[in-house]
Protein backbone atom coordinates (compact mmCIF):
# COMPACT_ATOMS: atom_id res chain seq x y z
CA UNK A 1 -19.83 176.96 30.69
CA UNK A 2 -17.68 176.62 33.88
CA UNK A 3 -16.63 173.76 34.96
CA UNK A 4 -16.55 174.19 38.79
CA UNK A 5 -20.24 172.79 40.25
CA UNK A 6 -22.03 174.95 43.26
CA UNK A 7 -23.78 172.54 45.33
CA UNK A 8 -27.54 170.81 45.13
CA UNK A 9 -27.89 169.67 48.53
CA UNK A 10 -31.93 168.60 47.37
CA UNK A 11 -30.85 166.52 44.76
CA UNK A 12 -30.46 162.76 45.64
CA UNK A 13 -29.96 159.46 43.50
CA UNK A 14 -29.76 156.02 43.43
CA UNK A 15 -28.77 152.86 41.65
CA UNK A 16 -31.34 150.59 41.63
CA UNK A 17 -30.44 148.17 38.75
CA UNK A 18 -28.51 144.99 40.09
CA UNK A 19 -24.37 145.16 39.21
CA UNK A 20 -24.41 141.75 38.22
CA UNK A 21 -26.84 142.39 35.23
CA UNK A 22 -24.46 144.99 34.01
CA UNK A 23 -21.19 143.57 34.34
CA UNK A 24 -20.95 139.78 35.36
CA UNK A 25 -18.05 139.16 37.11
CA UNK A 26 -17.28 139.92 41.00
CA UNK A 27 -14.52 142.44 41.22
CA UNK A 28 -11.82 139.87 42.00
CA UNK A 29 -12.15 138.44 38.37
CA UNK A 30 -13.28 140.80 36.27
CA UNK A 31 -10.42 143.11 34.74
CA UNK A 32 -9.14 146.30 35.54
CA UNK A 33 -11.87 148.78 34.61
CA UNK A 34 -11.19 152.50 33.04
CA UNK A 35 -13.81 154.76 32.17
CA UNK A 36 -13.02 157.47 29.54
CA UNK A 37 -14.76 161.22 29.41
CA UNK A 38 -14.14 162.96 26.54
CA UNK A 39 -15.29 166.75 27.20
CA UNK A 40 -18.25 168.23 25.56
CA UNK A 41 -20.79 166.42 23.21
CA UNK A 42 -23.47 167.28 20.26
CA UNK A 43 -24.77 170.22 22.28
CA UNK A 44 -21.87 170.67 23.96
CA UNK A 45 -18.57 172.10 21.46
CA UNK A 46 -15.91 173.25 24.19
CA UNK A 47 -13.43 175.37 23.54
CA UNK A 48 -12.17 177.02 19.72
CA UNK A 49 -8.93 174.89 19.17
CA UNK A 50 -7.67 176.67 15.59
CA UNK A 51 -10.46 175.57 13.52
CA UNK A 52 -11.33 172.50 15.54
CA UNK A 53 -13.96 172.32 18.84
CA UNK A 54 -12.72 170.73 22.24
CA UNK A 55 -15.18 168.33 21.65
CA UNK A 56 -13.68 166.63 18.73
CA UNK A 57 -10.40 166.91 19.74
CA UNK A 58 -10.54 164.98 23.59
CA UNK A 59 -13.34 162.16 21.10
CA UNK A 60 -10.38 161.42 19.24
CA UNK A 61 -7.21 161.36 22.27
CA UNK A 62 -9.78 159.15 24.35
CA UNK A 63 -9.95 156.81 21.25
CA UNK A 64 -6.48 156.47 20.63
CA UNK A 65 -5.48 156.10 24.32
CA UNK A 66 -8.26 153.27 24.30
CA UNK A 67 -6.52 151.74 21.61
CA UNK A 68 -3.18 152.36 23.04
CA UNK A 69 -4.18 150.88 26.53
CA UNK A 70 -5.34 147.97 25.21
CA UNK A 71 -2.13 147.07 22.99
CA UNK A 72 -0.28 147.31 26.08
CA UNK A 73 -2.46 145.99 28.49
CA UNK A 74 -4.67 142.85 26.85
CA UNK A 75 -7.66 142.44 29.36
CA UNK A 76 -7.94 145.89 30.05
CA UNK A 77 -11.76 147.37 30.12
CA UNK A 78 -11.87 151.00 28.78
CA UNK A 79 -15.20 152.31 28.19
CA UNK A 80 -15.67 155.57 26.50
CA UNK A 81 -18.68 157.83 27.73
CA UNK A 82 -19.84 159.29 24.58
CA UNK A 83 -19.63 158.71 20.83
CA UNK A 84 -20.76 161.44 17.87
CA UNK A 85 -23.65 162.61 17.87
CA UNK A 86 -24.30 161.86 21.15
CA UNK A 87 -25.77 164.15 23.87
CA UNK A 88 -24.85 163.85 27.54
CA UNK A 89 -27.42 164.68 30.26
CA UNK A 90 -26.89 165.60 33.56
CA UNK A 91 -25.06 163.17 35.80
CA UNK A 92 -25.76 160.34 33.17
CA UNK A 93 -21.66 159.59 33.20
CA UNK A 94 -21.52 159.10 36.73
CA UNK A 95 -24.77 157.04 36.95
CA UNK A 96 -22.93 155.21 34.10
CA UNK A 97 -19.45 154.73 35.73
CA UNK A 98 -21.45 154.27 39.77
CA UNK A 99 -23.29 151.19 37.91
CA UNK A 100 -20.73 149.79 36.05
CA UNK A 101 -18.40 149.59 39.52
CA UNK A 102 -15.85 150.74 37.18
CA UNK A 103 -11.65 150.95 38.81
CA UNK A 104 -10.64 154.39 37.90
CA UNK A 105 -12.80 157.42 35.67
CA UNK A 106 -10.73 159.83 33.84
CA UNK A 107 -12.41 163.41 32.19
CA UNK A 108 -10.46 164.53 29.61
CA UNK A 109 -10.08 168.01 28.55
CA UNK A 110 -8.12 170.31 26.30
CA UNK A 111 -7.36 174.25 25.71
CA UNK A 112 -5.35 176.07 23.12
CA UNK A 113 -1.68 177.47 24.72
CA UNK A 114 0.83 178.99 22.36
CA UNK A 115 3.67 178.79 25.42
CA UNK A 116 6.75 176.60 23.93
CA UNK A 117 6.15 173.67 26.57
CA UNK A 118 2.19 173.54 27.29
CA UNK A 119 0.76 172.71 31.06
CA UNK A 120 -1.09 169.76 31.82
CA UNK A 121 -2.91 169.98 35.28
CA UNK A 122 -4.64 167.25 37.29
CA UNK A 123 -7.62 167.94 39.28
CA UNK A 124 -9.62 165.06 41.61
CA UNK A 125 -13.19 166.32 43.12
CA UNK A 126 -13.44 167.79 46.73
CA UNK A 127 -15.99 170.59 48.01
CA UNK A 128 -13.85 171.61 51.35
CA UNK A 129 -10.23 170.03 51.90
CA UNK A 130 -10.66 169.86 55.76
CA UNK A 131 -14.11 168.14 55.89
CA UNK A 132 -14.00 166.14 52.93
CA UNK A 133 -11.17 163.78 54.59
CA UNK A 134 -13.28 163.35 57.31
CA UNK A 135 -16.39 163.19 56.29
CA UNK A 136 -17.85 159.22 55.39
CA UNK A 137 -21.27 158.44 53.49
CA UNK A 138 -24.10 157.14 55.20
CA UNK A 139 -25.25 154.55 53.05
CA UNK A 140 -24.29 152.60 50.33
CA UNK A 141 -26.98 152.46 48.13
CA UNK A 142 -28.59 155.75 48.67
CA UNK A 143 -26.81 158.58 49.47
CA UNK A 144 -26.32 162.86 48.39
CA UNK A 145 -24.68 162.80 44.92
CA UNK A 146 -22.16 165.81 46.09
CA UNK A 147 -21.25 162.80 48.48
CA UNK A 148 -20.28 160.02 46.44
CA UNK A 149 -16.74 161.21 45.44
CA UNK A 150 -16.09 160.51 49.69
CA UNK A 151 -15.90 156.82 49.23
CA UNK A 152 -12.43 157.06 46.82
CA UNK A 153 -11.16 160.41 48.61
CA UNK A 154 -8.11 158.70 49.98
CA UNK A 155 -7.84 156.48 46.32
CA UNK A 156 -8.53 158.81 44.29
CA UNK A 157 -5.80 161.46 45.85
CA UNK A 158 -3.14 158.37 45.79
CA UNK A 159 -4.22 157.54 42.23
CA UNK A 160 -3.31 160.99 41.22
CA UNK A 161 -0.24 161.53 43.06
CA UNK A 162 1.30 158.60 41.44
CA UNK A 163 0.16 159.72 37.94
CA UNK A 164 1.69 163.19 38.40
CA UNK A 165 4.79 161.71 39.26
CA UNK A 166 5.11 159.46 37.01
CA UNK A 167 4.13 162.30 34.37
CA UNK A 168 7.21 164.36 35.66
CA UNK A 169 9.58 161.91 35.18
CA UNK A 170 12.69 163.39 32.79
CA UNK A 171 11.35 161.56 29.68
CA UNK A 172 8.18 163.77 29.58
CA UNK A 173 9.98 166.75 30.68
CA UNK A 174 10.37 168.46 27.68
CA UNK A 175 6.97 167.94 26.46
CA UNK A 176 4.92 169.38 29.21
CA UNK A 177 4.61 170.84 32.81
CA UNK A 178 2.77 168.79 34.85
CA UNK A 179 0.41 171.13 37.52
CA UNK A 180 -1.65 169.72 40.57
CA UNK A 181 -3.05 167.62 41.72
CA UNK A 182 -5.27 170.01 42.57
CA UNK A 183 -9.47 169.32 44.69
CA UNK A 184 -11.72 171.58 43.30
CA UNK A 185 -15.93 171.04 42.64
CA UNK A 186 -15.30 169.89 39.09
CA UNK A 187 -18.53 169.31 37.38
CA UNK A 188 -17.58 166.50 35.23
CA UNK A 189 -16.75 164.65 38.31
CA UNK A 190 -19.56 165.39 40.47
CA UNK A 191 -21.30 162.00 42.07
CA UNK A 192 -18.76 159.33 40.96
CA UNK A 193 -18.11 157.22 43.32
CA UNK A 194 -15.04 155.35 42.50
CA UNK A 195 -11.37 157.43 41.96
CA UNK A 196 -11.97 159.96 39.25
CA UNK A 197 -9.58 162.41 38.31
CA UNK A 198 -9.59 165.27 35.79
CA UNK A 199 -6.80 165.82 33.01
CA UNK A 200 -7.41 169.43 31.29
CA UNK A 201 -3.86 169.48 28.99
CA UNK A 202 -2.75 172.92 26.73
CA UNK A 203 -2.21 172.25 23.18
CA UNK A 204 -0.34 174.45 20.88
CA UNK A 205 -2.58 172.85 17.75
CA UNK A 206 -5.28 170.63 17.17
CA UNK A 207 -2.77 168.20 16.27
CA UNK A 208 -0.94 168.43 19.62
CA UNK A 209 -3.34 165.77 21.60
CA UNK A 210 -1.02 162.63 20.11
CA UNK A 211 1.93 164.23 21.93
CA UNK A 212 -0.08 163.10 25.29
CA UNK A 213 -1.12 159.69 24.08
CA UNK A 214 1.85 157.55 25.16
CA UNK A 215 2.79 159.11 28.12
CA UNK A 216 -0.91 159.06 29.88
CA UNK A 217 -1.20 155.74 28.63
CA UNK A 218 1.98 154.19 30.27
CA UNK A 219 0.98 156.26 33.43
CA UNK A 220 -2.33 154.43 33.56
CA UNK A 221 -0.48 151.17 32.61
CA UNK A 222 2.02 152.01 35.54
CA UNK A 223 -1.01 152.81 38.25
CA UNK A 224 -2.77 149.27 37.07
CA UNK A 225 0.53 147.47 37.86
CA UNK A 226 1.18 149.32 41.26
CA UNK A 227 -2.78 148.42 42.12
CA UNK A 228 -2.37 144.82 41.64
């Protein structure tokens, strides 16, 4: 299934169930807020990684880098989208992330590459790169879905920058090539309104994912520090 989303101009939704009965705390006290995706689900596999589904593979990073973010960063909020077993339905991740007010949302995905140093790319969400950066919502609490991703445009583009560059930094350079950041109509990021970026890494084995744990996660750790 590709990954790119062709526009629904019909479809519209809100988020009628009060913030504060979700997550009680106004934004200046709660904590920094990161919402995981891990690609795929129970219907869902992904891509054939050796003997090993996509699926599988970006459930276990996104539960290490969890783990790993929160040794390094006590107070951190990671949420994680999915857990075995679990199907996803349509646009229930951004509904998710939209009514949680989370900080950042980061889709996680991963593809077998036999090249010596794999590619890591970093996409954010943007239908046309002239009108998008002009272009404002209406509304805040009802508004086109293919819209939401206009509220973090200018975020969401920062966000990523830094990432990337803190991803090519010499220490990482032998690991991987970073690519992007590149606005395309990613699916998985379709109707989220707060910065959401896409991380779709080569592996050269199933095993490979650790090799991406550490340096995401003191990117992330690095973003949260420039933010404050």
């Amino acid at each position: 299934m590709s990954l790119i989303h062709f526009p629904l101009f019909l479809l519209l939704f809100s988020f009628t169930l009060p913030l504060h009965a979700i997550w009680p705390f106004t934004r200046a006290q709660r904590p920094f807020s990161i919402m995981l995706d891990p690609a795929g689900d129970a219907k869902n596999t992904g891509r054939v990684i050796e003997d090993s589904f996509e699926r599988g593979i970006t459930l276990q990073f996104a539960e290490q880098l969890k783990k790993v973010l929160e040794e390094l960063y006590p107070g951190i909020r990671i949420v994680l989208t999915r857990f075995p077993g679990e199907t996803i339905e349509r646009l229930q991740n951004a509904n998710f992330a939209n009514r949680l007010d989370v900080d950042l949302y980061v889709s996680i995905h991963f593809y077998h590459e036999k090249s010596s140093k794999p590619n890591l790319y970093l996409y954010h969400f943007l239908y046309n790169p002239i009108t998008d950066f002009w272009s404002k919502p209406r509304a805040l609490s009802f508004y086109p879905y293919d819209q939401a991703h206009l509220y973090s445009l200018n975020k969401t583009v920062l966000w990523g920058e830094q990432i990337k560059t803190f991803l090519k930094a010499d220490a990482f350079r032998n690991l991987f090539e970073v690519k992007g950041l590149y606005g395309v109509p990613l699916r998985p990021l379709i109707g989220i309104k707060a910065p959401a970026l896409a991380i779709e890494a080569g592996i050269k084995n199933k095993g490979y994912w650790r090799t991406y744990v550490e340096p995401i996660a003191q990117s992330l750790i690095h973003l949260i520090r420039e933010a404050a």
